[in-house]
Structures are given as structure tokens and as C-alpha cells.
PDB file of N, CA and C in Angstrom:
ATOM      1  N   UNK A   1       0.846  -1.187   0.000  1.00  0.00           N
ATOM      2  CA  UNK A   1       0.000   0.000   0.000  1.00  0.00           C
ATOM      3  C   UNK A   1       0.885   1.241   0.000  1.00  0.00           C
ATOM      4  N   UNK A   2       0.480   2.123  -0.735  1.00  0.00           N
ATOM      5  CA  UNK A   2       1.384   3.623  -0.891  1.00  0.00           C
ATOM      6  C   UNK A   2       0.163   4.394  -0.709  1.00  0.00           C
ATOM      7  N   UNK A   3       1.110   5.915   0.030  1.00  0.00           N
ATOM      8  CA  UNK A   3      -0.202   6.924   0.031  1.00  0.00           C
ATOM      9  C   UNK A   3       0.115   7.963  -1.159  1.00  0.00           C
ATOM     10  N   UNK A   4      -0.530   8.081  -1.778  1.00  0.00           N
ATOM     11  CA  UNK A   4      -0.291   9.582  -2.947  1.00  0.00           C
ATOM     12  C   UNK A   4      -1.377  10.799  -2.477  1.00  0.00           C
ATOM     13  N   UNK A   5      -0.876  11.545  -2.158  1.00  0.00           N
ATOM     14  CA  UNK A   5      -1.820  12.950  -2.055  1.00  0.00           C
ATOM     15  C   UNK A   5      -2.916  12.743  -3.158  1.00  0.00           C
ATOM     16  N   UNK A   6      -3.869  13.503  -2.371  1.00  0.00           N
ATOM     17  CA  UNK A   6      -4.905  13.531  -3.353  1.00  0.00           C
ATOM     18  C   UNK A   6      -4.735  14.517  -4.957  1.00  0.00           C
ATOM     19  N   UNK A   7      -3.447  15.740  -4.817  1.00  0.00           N
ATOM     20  CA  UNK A   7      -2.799  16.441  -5.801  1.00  0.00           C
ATOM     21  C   UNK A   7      -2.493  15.436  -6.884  1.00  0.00           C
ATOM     22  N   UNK A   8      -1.836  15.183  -6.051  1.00  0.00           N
ATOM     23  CA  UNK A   8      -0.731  14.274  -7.132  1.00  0.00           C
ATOM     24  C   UNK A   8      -1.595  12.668  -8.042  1.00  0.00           C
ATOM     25  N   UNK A   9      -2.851  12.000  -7.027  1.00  0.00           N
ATOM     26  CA  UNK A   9      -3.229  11.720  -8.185  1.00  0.00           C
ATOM     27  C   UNK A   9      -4.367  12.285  -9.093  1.00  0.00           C
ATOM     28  N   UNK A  10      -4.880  13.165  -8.950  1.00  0.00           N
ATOM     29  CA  UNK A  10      -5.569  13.979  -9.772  1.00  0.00           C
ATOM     30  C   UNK A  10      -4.779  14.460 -11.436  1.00  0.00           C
ATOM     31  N   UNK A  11      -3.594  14.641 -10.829  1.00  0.00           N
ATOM     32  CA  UNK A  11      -2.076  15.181 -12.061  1.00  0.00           C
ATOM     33  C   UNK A  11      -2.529  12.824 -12.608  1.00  0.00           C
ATOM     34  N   UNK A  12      -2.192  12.459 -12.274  1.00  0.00           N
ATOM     35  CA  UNK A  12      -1.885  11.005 -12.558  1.00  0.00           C
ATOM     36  C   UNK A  12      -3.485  10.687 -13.450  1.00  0.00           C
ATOM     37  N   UNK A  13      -4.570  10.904 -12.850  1.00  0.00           N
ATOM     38  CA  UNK A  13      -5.218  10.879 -13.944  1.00  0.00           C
ATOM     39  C   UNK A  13      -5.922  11.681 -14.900  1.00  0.00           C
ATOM     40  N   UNK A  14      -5.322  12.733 -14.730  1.00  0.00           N
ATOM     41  CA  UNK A  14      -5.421  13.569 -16.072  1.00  0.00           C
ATOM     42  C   UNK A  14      -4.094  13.229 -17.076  1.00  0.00           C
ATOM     43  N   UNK A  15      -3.297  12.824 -16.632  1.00  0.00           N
ATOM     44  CA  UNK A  15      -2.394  12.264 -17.183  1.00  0.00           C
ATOM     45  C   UNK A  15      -2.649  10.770 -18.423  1.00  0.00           C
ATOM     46  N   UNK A  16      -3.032  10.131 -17.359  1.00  0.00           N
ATOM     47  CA  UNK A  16      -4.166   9.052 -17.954  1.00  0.00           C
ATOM     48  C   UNK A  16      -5.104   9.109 -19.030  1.00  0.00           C
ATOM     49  N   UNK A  17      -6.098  10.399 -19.041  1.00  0.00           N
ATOM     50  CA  UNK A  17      -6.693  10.762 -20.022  1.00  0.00           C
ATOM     51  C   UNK A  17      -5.855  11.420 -21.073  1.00  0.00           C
ATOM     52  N   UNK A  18      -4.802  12.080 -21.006  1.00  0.00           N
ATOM     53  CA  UNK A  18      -4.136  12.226 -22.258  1.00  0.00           C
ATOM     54  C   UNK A  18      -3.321  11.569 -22.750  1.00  0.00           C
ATOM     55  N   UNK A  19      -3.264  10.366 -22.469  1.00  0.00           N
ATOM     56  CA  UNK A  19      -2.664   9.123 -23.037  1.00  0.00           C
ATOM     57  C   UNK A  19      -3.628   8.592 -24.080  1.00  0.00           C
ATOM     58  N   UNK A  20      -5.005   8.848 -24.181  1.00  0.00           N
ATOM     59  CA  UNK A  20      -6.325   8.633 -24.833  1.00  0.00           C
ATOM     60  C   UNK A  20      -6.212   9.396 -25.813  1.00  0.00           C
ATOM     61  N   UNK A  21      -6.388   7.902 -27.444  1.00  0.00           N
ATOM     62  CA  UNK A  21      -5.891   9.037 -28.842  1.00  0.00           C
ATOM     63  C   UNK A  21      -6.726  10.032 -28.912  1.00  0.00           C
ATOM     64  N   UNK A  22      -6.906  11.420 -29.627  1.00  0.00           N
ATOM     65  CA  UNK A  22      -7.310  12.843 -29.269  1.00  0.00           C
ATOM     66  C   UNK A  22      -8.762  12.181 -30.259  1.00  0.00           C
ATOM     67  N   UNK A  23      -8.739  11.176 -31.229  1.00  0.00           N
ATOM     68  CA  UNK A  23     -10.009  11.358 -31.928  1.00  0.00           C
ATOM     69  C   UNK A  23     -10.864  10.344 -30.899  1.00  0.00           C
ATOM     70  N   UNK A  24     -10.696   9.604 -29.673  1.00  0.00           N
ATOM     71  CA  UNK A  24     -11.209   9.355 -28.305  1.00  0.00           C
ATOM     72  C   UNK A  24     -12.365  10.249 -28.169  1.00  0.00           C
ATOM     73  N   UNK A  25     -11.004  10.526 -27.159  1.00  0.00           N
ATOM     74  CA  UNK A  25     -11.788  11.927 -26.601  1.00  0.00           C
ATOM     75  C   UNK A  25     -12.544  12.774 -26.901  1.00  0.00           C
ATOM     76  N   UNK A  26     -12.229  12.918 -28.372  1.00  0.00           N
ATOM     77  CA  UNK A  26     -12.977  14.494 -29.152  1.00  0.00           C
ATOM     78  C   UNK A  26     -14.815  13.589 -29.173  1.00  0.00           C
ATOM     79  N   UNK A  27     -14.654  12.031 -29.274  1.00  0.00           N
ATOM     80  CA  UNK A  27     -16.036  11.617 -29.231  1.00  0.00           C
ATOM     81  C   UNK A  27     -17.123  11.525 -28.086  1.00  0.00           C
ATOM     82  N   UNK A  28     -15.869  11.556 -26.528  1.00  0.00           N
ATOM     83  CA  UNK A  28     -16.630  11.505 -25.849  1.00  0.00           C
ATOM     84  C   UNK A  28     -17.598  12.676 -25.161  1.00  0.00           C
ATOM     85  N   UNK A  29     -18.609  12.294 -24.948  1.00  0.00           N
ATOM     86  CA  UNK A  29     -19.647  13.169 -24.787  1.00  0.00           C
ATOM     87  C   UNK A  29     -20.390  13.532 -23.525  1.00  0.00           C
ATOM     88  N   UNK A  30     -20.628  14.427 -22.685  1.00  0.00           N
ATOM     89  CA  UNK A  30     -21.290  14.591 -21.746  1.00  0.00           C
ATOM     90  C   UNK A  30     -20.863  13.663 -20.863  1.00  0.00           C
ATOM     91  N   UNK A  31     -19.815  13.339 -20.216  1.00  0.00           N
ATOM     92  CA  UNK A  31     -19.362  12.846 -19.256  1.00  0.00           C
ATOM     93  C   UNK A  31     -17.990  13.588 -18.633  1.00  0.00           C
ATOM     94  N   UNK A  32     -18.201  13.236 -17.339  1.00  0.00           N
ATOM     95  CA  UNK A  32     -17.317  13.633 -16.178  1.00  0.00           C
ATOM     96  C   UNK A  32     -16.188  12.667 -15.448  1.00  0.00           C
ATOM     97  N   UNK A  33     -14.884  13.330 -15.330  1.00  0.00           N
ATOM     98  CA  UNK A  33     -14.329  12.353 -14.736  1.00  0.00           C
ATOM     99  C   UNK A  33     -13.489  12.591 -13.206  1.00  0.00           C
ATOM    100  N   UNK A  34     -13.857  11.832 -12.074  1.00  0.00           N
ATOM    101  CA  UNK A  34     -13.660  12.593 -11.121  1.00  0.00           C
ATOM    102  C   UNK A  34     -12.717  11.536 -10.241  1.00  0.00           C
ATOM    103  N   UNK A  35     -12.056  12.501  -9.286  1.00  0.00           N
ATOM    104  CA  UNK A  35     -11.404  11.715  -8.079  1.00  0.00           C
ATOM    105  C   UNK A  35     -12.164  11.586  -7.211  1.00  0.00           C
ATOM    106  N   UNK A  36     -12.355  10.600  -6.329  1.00  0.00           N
ATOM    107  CA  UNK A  36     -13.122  10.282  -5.141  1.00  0.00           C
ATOM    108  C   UNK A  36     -12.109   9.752  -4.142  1.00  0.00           C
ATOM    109  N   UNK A  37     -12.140   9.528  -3.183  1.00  0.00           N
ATOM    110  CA  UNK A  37     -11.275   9.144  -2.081  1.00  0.00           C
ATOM    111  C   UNK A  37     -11.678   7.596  -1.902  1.00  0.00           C
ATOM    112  N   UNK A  38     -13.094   6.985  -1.798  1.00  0.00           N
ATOM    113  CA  UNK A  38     -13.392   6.154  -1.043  1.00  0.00           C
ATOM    114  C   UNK A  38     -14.344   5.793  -2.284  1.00  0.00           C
ATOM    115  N   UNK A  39     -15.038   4.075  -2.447  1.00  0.00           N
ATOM    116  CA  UNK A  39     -15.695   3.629  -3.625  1.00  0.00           C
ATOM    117  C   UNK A  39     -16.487   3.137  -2.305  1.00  0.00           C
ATOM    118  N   UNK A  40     -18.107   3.374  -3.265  1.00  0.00           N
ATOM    119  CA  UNK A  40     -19.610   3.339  -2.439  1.00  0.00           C
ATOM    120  C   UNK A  40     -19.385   1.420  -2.151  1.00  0.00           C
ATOM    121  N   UNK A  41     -18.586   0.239  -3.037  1.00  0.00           N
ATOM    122  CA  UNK A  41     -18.473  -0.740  -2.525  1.00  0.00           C
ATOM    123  C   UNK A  41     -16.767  -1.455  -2.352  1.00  0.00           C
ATOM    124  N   UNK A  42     -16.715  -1.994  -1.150  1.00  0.00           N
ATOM    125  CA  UNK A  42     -14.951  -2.224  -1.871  1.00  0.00           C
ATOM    126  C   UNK A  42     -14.446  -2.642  -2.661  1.00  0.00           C
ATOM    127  N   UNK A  43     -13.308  -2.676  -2.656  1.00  0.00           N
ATOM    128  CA  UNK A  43     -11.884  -3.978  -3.743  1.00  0.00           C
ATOM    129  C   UNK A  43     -12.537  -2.884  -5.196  1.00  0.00           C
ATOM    130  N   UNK A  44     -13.845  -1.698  -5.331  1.00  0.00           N
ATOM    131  CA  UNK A  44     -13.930  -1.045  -6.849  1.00  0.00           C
ATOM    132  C   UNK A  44     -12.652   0.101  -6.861  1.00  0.00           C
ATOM    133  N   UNK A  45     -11.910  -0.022  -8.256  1.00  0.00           N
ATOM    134  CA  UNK A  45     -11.421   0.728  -8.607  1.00  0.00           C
ATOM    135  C   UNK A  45     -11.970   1.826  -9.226  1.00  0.00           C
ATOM    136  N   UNK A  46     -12.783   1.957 -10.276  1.00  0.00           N
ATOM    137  CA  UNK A  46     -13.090   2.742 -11.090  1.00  0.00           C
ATOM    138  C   UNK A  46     -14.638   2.863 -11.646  1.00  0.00           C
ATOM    139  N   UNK A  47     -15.426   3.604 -11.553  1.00  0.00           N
ATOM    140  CA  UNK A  47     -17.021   3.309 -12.088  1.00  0.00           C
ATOM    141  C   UNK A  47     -17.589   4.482 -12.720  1.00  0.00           C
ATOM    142  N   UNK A  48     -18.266   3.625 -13.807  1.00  0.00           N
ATOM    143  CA  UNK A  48     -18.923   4.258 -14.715  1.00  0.00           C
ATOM    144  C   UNK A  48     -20.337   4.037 -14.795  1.00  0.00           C
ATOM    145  N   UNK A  49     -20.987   5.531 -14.700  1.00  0.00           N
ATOM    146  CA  UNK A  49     -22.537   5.296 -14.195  1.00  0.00           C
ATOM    147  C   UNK A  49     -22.868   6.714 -14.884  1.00  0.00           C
ATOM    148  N   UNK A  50     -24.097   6.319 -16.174  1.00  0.00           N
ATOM    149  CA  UNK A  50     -24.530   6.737 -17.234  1.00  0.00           C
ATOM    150  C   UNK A  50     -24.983   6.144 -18.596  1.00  0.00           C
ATOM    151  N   UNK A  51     -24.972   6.666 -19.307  1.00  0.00           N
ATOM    152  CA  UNK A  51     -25.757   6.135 -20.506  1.00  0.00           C
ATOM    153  C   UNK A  51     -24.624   6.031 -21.451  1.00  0.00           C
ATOM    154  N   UNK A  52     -24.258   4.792 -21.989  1.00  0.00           N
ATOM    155  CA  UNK A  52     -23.101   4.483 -22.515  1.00  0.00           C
ATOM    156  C   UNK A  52     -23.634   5.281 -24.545  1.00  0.00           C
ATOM    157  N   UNK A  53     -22.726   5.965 -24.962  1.00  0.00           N
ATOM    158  CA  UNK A  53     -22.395   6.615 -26.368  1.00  0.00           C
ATOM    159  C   UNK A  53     -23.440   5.594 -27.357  1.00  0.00           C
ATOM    160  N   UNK A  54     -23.068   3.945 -27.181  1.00  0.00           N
ATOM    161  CA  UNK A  54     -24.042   3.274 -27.928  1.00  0.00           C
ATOM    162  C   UNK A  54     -25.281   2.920 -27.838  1.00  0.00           C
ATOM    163  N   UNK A  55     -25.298   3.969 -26.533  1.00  0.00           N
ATOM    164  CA  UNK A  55     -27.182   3.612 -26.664  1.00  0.00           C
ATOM    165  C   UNK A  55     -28.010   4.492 -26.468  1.00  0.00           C
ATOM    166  N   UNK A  56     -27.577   6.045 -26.420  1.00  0.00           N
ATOM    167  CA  UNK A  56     -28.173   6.977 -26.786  1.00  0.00           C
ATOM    168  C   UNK A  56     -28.833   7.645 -28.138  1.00  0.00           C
ATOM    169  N   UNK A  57     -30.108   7.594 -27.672  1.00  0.00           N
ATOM    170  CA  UNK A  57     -30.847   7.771 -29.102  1.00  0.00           C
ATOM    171  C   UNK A  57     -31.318   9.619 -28.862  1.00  0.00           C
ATOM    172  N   UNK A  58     -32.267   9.678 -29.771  1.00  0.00           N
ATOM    173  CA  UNK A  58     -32.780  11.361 -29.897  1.00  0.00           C
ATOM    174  C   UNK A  58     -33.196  11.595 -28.788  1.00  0.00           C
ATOM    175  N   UNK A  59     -34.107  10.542 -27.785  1.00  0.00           N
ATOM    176  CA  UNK A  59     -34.517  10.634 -26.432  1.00  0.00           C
ATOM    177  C   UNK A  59     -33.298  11.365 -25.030  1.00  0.00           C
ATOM    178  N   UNK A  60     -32.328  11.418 -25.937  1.00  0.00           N
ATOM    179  CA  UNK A  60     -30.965  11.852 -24.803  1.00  0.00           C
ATOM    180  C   UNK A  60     -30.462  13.073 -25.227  1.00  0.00           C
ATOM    181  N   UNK A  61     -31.019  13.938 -24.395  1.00  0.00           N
ATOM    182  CA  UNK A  61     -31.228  15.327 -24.170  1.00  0.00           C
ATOM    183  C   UNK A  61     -31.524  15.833 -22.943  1.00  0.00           C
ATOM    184  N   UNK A  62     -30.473  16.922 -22.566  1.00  0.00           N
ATOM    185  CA  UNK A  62     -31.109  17.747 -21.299  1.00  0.00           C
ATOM    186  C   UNK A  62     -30.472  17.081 -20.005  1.00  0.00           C
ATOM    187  N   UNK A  63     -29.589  15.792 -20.074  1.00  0.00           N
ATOM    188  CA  UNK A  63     -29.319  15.291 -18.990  1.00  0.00           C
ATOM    189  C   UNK A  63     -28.355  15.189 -17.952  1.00  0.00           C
ATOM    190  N   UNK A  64     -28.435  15.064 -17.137  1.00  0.00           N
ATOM    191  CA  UNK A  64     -27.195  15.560 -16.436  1.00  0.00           C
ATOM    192  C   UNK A  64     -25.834  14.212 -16.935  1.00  0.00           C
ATOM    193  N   UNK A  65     -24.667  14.744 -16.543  1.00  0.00           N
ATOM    194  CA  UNK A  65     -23.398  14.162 -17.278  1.00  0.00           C
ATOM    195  C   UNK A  65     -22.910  12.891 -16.692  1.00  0.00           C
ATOM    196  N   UNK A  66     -22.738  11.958 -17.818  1.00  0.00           N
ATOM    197  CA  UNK A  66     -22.141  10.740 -17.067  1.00  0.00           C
ATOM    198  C   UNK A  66     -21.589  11.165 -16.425  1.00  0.00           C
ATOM    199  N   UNK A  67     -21.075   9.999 -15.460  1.00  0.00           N
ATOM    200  CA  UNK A  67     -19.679  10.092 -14.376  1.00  0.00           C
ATOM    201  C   UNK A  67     -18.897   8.753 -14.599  1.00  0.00           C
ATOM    202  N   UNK A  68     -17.373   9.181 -14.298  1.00  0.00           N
ATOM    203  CA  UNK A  68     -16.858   7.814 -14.171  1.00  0.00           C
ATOM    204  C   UNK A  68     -15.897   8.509 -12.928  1.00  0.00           C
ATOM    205  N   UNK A  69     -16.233   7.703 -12.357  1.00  0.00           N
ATOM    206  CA  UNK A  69     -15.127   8.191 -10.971  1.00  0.00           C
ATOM    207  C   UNK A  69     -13.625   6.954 -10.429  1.00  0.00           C
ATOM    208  N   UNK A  70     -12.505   7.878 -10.340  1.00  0.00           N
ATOM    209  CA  UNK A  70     -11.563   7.044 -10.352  1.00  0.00           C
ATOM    210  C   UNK A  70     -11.382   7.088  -8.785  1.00  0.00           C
ATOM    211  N   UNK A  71     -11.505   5.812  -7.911  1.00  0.00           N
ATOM    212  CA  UNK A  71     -11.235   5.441  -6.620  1.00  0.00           C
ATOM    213  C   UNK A  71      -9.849   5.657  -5.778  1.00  0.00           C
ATOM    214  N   UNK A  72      -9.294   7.008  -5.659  1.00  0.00           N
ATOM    215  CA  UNK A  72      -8.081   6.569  -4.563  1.00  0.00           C
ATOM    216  C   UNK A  72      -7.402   5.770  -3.557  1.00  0.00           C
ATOM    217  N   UNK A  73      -8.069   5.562  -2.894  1.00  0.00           N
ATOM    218  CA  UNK A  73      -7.293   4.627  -1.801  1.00  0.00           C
ATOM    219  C   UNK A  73      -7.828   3.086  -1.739  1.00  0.00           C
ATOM    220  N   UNK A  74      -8.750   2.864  -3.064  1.00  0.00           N
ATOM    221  CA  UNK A  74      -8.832   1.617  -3.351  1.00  0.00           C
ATOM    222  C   UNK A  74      -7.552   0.880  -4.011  1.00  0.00           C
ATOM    223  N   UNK A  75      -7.059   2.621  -4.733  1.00  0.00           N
ATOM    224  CA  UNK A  75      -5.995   2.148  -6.420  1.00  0.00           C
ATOM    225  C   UNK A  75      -4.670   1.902  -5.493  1.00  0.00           C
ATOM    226  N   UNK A  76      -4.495   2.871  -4.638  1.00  0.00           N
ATOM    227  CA  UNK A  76      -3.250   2.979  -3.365  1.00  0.00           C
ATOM    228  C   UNK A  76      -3.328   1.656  -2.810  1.00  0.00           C
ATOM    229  N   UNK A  77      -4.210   1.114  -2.328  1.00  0.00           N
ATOM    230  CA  UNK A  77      -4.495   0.067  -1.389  1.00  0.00           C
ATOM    231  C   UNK A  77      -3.757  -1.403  -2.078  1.00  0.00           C
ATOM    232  N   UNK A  78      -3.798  -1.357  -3.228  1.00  0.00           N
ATOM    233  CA  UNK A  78      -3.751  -2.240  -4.399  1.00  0.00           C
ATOM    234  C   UNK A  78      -2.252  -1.997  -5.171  1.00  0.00           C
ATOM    235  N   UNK A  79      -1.468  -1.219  -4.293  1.00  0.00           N
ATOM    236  CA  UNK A  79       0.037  -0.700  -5.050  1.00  0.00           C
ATOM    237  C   UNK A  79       1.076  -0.373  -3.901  1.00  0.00           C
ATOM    238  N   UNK A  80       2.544  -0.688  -4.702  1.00  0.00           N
ATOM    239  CA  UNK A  80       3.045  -0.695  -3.497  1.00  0.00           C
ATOM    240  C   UNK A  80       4.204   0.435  -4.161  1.00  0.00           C
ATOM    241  N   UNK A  81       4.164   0.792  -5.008  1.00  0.00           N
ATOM    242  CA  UNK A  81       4.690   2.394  -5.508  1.00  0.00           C
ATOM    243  C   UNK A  81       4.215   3.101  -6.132  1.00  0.00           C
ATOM    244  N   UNK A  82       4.995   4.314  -6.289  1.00  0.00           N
ATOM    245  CA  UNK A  82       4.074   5.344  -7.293  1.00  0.00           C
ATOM    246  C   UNK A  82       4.078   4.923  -8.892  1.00  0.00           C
ATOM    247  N   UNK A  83       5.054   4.172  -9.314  1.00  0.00           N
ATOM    248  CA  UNK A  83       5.463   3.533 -10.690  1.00  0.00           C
ATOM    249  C   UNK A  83       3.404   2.625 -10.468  1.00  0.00           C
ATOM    250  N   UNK A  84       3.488   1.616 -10.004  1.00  0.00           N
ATOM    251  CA  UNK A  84       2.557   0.993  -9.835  1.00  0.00           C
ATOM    252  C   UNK A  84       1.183   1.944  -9.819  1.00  0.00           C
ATOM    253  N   UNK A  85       0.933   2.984  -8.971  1.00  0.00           N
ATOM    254  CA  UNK A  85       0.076   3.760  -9.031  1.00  0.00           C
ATOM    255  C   UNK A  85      -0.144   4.478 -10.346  1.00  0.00           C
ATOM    256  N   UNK A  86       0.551   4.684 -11.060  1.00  0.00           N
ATOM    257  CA  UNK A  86       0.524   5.158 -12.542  1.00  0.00           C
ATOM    258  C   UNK A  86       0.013   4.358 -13.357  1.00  0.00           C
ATOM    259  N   UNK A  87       0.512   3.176 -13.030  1.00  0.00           N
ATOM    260  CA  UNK A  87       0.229   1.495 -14.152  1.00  0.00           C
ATOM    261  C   UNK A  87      -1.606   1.754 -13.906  1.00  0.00           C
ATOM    262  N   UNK A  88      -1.789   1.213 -12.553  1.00  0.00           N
ATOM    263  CA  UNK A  88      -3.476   1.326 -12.129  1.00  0.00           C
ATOM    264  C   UNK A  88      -4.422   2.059 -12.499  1.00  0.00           C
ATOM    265  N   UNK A  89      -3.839   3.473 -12.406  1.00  0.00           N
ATOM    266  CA  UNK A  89      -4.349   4.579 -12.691  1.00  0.00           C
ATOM    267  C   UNK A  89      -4.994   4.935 -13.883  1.00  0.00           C
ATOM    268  N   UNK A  90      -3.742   4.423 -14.827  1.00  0.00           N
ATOM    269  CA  UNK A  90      -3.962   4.382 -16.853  1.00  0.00           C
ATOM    270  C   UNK A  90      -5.098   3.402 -16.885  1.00  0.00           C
ATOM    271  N   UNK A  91      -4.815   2.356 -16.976  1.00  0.00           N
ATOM    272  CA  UNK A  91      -6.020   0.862 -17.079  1.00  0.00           C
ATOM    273  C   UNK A  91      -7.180   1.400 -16.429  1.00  0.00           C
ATOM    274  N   UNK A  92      -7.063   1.875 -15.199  1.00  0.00           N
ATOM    275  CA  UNK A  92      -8.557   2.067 -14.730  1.00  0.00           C
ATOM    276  C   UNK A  92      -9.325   3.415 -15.505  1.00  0.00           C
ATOM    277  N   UNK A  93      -8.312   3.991 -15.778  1.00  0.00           N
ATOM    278  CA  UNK A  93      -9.266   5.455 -16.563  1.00  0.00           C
ATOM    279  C   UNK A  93      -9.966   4.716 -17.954  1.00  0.00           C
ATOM    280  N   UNK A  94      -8.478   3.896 -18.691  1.00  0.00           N
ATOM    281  CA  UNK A  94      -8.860   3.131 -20.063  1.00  0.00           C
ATOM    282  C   UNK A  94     -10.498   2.375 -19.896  1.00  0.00           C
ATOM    283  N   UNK A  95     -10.275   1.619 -18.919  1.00  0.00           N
ATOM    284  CA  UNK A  95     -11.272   0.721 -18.230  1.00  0.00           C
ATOM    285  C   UNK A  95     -12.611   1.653 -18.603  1.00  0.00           C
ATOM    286  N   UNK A  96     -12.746   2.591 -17.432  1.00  0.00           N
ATOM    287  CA  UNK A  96     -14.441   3.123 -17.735  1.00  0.00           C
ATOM    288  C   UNK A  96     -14.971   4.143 -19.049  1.00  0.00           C
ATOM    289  N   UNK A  97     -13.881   4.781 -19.048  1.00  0.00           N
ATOM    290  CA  UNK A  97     -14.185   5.325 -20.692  1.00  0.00           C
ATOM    291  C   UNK A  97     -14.365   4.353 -21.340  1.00  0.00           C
ATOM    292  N   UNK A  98     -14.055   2.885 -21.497  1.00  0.00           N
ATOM    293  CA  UNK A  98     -13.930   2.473 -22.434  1.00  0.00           C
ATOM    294  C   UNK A  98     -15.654   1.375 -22.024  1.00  0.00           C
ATOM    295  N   UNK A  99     -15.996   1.737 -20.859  1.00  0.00           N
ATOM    296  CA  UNK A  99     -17.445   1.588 -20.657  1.00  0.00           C
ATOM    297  C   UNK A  99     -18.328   2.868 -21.375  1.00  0.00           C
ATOM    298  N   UNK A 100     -17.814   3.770 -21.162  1.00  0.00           N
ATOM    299  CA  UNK A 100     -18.508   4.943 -21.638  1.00  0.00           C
ATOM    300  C   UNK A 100     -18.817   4.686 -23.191  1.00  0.00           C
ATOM    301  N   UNK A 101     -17.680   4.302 -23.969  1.00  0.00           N
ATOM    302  CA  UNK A 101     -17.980   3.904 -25.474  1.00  0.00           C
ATOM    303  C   UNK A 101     -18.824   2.476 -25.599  1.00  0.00           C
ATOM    304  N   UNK A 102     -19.684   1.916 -24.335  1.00  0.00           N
ATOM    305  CA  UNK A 102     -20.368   0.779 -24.467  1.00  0.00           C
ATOM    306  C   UNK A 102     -19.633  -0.406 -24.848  1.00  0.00           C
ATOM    307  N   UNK A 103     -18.205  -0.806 -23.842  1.00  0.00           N
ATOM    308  CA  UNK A 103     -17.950  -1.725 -23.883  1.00  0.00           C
ATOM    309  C   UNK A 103     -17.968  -2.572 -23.021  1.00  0.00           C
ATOM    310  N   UNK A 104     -18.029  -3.800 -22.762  1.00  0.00           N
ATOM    311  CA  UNK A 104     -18.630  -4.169 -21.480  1.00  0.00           C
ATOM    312  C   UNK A 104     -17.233  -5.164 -20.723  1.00  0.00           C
ATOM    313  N   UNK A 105     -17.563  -5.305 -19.634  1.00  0.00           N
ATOM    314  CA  UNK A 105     -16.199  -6.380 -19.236  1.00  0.00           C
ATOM    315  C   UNK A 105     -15.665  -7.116 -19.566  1.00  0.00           C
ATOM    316  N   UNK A 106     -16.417  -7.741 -19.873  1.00  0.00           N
ATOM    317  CA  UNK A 106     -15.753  -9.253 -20.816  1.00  0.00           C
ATOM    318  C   UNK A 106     -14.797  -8.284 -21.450  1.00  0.00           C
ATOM    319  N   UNK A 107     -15.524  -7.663 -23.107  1.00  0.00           N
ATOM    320  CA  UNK A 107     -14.386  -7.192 -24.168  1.00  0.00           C
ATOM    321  C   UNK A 107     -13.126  -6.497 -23.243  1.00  0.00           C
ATOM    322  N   UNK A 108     -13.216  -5.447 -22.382  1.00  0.00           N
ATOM    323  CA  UNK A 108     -12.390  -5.076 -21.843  1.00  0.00           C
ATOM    324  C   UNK A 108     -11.209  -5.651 -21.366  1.00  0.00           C
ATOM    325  N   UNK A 109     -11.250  -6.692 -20.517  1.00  0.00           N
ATOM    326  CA  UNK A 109     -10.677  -7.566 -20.231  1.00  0.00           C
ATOM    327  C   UNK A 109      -9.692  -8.136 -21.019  1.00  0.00           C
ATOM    328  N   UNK A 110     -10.712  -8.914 -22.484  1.00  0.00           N
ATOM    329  CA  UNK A 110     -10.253  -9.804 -23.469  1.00  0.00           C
ATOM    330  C   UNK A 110      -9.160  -8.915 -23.982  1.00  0.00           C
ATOM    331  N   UNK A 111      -9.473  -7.620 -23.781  1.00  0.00           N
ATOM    332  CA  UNK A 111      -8.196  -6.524 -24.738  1.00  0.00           C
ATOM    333  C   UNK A 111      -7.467  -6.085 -24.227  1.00  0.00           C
ATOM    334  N   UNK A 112      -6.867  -6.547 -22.666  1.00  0.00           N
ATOM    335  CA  UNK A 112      -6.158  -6.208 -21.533  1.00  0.00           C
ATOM    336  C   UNK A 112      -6.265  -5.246 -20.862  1.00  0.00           C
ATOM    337  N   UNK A 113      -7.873  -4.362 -20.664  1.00  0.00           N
ATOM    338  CA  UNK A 113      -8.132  -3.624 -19.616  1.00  0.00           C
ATOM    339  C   UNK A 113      -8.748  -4.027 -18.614  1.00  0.00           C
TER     340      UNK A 113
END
């Protein structure tokens, strides 16, 4: 277990997101990505809660913004340096964006996230 200021990983996953090719990003839509300290269940790293890109139809309007929130002291809890905290950090951002584009665990997984 390592502790990282809450600064420093905020820098780590914005970092994370610009590792994400720019024509990514430029697609993703109405979503938020946040630090949290503590995950609503344990052993979660990372969660994505919203209406995934592939299944929004004309009916999706007006709504408030996905979220994918990246878990601190779950990702710390789970690492025993800051090298390691970086590794976690990338995969788990890859991870729920890559829910956000409606992919589901399995594929994720199968493609090494």
C-alpha cells in the first residue's frame, strides 16, 4: 500500500486521459471524470454510471453528465509504488471510458483492460 496525495493523483489521472488518442476523446460526450477518495463498494477501482455513447438515441437530451469516478485509496491500497500507481491509474481510466464507449467487461478484459 502507498499513500499519494490527493494532488498528485488527480495530475496522474489527467495524465491518464491524455494518453487517450485525441479522436477518443474528441467523441466523448457529456461525461465527467472525477477523483473520489473512497468507492460506495470495496476492492472497486473505477465506475462508470450513465448512458453508454451506444445507446443513446434522440430521447438523450437535457441530462445531467455521465460520471466515471476514479477510486483513490482503493488504487493505493492495491500498489506498493508510485510507478505501480501510474500502471493502475492508466487501465482504470482506459477501463471506464472504455465503458462509456459501451464496452462491457468481458471485451475489456479480453483486450487487456
Amino acid at each position: 500500500m502507498i499513500d499519494v496525495s490527493r494532488e498528485r493523483f488527480e495530475e496522474l489521472v489527467a495524465e491518464a486521459l491524455d494518453t487517450i488518442p485525441r479522436e477518443l476523446t474528441r467523441a466523448m460526450s457529456n461525461v465527467v471524470v472525477t477523483v473520489v477518495d473512497d468507492p460506495p463498494e470495496p476492492d472497486l477501482l473505477g465506475l462508470y454510471t450513465g448512458v453508454p455513447l451506444t445507446e443513446r438515441g434522440d430521447w438523450y437530451s437535457g441530462v445531467l453528465p455521465d460520471r466515471i469516478e476514479i477510486y483513490r485509496h482503493s488504487i493505493c491500497g492495491v500498489c506498493d509504488t508510485e510507478d505501480d500507481v501510474v500502471d493502475e491509474v492508466r487501465i482504470t481510466v482506459v477501463h471506464e471510458v472504455g465503458h462509456h464507449f459501451g464496452i462491457d467487461d468481458k471485451r475489456l478484459h479480453e483486450l487487456g483492460w
